[in-house]
C-alpha atoms as a PDB file:
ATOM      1  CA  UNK A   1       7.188  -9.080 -17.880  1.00  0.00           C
ATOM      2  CA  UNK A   2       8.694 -11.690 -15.186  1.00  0.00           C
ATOM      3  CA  UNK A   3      10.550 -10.193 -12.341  1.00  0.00           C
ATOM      4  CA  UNK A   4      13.352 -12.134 -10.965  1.00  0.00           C
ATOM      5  CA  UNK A   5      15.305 -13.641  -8.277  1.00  0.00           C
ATOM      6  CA  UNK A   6      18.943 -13.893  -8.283  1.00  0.00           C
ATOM      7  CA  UNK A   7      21.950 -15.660  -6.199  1.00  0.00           C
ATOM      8  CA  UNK A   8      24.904 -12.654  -5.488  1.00  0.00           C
ATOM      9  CA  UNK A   9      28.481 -13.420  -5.452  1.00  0.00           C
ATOM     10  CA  UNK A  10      28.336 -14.435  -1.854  1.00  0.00           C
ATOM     11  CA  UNK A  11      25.330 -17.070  -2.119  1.00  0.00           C
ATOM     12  CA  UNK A  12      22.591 -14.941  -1.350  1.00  0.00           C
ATOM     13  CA  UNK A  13      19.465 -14.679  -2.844  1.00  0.00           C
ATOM     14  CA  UNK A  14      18.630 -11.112  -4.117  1.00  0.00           C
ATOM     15  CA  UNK A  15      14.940  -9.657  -5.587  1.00  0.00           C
ATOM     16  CA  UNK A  16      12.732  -9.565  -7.117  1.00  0.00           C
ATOM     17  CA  UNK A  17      14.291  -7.559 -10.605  1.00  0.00           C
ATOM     18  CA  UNK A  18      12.916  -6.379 -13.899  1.00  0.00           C
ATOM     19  CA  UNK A  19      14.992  -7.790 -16.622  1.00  0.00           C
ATOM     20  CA  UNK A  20      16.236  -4.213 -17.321  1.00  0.00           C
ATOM     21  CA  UNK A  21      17.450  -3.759 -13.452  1.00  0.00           C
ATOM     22  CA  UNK A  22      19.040  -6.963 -13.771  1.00  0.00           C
ATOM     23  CA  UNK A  23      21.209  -5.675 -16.347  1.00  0.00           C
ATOM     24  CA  UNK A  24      21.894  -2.584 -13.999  1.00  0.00           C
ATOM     25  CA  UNK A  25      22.730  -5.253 -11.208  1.00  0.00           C
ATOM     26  CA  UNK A  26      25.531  -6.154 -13.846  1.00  0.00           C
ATOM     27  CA  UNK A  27      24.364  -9.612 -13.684  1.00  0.00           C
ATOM     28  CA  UNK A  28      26.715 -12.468 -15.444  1.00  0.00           C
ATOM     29  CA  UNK A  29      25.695 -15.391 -17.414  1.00  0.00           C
ATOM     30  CA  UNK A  30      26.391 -17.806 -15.254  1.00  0.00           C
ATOM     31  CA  UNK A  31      24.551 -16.070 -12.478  1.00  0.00           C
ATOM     32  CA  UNK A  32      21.157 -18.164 -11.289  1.00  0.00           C
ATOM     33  CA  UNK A  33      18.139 -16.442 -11.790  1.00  0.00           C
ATOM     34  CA  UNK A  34      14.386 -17.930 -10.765  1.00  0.00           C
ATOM     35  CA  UNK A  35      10.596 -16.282 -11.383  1.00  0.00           C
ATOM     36  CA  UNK A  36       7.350 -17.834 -10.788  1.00  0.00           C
ATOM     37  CA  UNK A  37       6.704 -20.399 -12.987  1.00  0.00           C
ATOM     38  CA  UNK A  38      10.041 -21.902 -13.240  1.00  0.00           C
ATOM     39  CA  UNK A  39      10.492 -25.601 -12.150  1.00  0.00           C
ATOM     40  CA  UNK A  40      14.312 -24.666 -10.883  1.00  0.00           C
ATOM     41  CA  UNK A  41      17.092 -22.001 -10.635  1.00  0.00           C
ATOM     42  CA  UNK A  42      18.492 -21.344 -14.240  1.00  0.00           C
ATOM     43  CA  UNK A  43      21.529 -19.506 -15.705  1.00  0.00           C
ATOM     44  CA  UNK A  44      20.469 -15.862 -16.512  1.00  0.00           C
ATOM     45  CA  UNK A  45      22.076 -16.732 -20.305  1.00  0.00           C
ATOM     46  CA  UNK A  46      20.089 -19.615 -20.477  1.00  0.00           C
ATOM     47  CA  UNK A  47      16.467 -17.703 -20.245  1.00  0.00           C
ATOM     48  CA  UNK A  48      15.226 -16.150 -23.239  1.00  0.00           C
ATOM     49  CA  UNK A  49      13.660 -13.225 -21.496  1.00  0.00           C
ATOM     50  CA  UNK A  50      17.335 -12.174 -20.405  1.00  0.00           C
ATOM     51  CA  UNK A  51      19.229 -12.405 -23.469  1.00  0.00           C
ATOM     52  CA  UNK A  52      19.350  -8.900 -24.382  1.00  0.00           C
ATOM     53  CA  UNK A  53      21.588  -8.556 -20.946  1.00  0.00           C
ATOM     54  CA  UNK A  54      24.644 -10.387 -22.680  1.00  0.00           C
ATOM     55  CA  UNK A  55      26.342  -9.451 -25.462  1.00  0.00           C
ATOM     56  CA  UNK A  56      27.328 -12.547 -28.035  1.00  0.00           C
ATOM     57  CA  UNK A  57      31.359 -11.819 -27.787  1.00  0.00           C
ATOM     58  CA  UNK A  58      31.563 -12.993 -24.015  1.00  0.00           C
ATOM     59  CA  UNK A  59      32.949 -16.619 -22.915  1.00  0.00           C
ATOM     60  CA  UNK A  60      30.505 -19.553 -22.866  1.00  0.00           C
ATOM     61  CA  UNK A  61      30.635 -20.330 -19.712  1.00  0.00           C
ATOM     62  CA  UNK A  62      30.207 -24.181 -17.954  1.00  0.00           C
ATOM     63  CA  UNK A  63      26.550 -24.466 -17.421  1.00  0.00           C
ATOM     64  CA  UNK A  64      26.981 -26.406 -13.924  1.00  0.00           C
ATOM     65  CA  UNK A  65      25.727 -24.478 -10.767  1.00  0.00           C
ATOM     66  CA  UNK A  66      28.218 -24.191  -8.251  1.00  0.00           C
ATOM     67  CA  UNK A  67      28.605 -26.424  -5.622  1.00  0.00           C
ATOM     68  CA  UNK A  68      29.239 -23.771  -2.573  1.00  0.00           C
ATOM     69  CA  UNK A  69      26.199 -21.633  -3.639  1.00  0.00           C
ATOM     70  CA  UNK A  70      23.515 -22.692  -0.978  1.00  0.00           C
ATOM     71  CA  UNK A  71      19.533 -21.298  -2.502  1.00  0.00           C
ATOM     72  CA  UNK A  72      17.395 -19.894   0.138  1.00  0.00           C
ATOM     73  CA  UNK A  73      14.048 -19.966  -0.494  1.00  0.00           C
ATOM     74  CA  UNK A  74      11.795 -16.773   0.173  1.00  0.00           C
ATOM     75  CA  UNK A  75       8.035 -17.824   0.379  1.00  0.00           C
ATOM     76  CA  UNK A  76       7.514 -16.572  -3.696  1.00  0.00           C
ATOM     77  CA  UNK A  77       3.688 -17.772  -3.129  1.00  0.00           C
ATOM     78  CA  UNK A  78       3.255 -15.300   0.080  1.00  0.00           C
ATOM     79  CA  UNK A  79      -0.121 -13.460   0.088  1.00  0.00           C
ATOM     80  CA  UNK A  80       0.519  -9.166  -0.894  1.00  0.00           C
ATOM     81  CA  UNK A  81       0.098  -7.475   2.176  1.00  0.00           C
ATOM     82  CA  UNK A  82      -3.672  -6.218   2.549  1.00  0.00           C
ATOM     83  CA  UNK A  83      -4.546  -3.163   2.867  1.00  0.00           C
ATOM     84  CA  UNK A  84      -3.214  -1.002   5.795  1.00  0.00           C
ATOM     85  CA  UNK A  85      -5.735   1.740   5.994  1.00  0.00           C
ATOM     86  CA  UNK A  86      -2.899   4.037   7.797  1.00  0.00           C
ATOM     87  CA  UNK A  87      -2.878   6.798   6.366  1.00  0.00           C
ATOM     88  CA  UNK A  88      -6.980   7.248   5.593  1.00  0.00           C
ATOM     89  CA  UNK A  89      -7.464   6.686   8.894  1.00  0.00           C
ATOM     90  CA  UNK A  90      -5.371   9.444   9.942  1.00  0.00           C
ATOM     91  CA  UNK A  91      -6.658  12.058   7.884  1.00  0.00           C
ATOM     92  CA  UNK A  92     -10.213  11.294   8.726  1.00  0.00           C
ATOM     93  CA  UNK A  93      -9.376  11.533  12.090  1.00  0.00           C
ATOM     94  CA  UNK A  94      -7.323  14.620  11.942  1.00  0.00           C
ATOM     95  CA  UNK A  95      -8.789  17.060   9.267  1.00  0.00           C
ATOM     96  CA  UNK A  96     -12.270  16.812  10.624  1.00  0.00           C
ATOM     97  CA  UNK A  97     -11.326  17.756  14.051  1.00  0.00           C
ATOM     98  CA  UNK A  98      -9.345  20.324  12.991  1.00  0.00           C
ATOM     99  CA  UNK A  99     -12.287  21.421  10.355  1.00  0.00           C
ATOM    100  CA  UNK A 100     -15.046  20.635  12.016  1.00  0.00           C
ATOM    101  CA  UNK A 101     -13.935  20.434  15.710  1.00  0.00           C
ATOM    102  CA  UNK A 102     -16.275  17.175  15.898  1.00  0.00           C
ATOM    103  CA  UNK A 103     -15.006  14.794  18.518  1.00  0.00           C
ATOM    104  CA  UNK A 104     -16.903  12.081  16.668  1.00  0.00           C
ATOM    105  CA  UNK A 105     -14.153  11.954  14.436  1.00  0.00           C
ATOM    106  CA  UNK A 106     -11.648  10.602  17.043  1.00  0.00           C
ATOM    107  CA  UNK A 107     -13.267   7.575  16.589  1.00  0.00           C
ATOM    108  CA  UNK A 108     -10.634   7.358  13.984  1.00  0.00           C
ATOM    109  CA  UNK A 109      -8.423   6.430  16.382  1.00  0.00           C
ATOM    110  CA  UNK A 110     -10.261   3.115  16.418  1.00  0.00           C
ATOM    111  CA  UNK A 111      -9.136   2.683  12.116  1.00  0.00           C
ATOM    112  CA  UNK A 112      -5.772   4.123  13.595  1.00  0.00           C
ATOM    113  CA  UNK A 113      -4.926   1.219  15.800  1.00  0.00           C
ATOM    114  CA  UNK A 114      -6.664  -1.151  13.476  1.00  0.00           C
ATOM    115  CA  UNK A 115      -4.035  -0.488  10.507  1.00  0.00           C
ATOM    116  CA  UNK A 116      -1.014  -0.335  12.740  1.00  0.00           C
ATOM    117  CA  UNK A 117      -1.799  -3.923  13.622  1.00  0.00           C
ATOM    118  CA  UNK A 118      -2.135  -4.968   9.498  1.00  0.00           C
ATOM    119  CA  UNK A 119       1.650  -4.641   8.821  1.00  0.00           C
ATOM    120  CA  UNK A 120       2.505  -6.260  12.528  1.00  0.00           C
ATOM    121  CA  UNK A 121       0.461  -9.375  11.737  1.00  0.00           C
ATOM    122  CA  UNK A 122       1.532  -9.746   8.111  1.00  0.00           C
ATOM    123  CA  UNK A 123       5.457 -10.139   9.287  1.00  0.00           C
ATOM    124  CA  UNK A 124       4.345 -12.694  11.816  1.00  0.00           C
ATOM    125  CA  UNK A 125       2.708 -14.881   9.004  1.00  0.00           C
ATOM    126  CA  UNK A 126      -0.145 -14.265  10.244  1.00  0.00           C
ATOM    127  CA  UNK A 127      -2.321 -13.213   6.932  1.00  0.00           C
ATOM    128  CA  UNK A 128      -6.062 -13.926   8.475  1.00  0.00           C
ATOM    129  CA  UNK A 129      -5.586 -11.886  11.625  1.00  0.00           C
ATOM    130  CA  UNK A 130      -3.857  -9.130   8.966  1.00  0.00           C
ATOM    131  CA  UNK A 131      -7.056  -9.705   6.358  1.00  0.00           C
ATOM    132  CA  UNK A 132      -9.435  -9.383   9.551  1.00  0.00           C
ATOM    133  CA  UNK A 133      -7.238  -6.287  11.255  1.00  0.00           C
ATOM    134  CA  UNK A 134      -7.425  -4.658   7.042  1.00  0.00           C
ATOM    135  CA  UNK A 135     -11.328  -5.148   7.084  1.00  0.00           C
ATOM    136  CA  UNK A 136     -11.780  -3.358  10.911  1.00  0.00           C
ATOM    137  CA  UNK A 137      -9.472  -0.644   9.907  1.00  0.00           C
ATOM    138  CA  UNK A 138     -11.543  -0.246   6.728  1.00  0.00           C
ATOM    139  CA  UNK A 139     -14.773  -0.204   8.635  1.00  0.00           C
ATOM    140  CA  UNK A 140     -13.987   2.321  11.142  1.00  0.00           C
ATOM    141  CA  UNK A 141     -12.347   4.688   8.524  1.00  0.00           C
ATOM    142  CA  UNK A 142     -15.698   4.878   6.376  1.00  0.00           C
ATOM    143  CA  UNK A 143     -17.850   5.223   9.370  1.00  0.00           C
ATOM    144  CA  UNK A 144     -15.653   8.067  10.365  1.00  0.00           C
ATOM    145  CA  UNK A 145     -15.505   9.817   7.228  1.00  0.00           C
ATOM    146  CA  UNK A 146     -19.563   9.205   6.801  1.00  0.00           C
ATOM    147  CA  UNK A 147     -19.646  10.899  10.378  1.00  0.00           C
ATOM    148  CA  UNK A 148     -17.357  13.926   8.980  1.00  0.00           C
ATOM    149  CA  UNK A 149     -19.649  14.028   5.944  1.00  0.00           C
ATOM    150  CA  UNK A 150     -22.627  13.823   8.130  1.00  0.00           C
ATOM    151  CA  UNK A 151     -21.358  16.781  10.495  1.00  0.00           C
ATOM    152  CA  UNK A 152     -20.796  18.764   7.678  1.00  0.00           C
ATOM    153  CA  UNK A 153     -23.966  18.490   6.214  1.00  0.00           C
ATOM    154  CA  UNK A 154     -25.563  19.437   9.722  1.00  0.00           C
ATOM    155  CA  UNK A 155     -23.461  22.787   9.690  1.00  0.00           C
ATOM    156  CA  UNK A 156     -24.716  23.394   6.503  1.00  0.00           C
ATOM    157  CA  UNK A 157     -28.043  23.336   7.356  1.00  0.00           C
ATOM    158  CA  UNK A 158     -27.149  25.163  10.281  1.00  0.00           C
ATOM    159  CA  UNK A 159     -26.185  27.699   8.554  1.00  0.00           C
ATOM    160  CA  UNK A 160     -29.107  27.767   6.147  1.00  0.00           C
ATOM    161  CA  UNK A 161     -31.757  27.874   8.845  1.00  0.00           C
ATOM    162  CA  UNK A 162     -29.500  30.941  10.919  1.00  0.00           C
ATOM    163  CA  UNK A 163     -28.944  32.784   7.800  1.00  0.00           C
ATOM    164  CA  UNK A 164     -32.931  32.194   6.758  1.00  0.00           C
ATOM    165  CA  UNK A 165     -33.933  33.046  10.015  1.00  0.00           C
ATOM    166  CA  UNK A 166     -31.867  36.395  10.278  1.00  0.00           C
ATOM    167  CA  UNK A 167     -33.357  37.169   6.506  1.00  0.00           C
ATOM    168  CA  UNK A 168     -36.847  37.109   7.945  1.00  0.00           C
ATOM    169  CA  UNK A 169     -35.812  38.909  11.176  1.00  0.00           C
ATOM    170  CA  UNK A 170     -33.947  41.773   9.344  1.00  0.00           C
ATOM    171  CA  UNK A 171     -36.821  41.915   6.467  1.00  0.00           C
ATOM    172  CA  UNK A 172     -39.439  42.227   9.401  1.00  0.00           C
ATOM    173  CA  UNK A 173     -37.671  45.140  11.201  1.00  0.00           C
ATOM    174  CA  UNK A 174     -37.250  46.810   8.159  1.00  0.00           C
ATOM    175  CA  UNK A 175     -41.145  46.840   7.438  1.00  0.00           C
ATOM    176  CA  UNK A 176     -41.409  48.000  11.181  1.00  0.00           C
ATOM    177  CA  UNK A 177     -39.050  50.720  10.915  1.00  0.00           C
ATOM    178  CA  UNK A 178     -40.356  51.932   7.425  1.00  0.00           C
ATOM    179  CA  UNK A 179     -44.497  52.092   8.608  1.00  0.00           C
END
């Protein structure tokens, strides 16, 4: 299914739309509507996809496009925003503090400024220093959570070793205590 632009009343360009939320926009049939792969702005009644939208007892209207309406292009080819990373990168920063009380996991705050900077760079235009800025914030948030993991496997074994060690300790002084 296509999603759409279209030009409002007042000559701006509005999108993008399912067909179904274009109905909802209570589009008209005169009303220009574009999507990727279309050569130019069409009338919404003269796309196929969009019929549904009018009903067959309304006036044919001229199928001219209005002189005063002035199209303004949006870059429809623009790159999706990559990745941000925001919000991994504050949870492994956070919870494993807060768990863990490691302060290796304020490294986080590395992935942290990393994905604030995505966003920033993808409204400038700039989509290599946004790709590059996605990739560091990735990076850091994976070697913090491996650090996390790492620390928690290290209390675990901790814990093994205290609790074995207290096992032996206690099973000793009872053998002392009952000879």
């Amino acid at each position: 299914m296509n999603h759409y632009f279209f030009i409002d009343e007042t000559g701006k360009q509005r999108g993008t739309f399912s067909p179904e939320e274009l109905r909802r926009e209570n589009i008209k049939r005169e009303t220009l509507v574009w999507t990727q792969g279309m050569e130019q702005w069409m009338r919404a009644d003269e796309v196929g996809e969009l019929s549904f939208i009018f009903d067959q007892s309304s006036v044919a209207m001229p199928k001219t496009v209005p002189p005063a309406i002035k199209v303004e292009f949006e870059d429809v080819n623009k790159k999706p925003m990559p990745k941000t990373w925001l919000v991994e990168s504050i949870l492994v920063t956070i919870l494993p503090f807060i768990f863990c009380g490691s302060f290796l996991s304020l490294l986080g705050i590395i992935a942290i400024v990393y994905s604030a900077q995505v966003e920033s760079f993808y409204n400038r235009g700039d989509y290599s220093a946004a790709s590059d800025a996605s990739r560091s914030a990735g990076k850091w948030t994976k070697i913090t959570f491996w650090i996390f993991i790492a620390w928690i496997l290290l209390i675990v074994v901790a814990l093994f070793l205290l609790f074995g060690i207290l096992g032996f300790s206690l099973a000793g002084m009872g053998e002392l205590i009952n000879t």
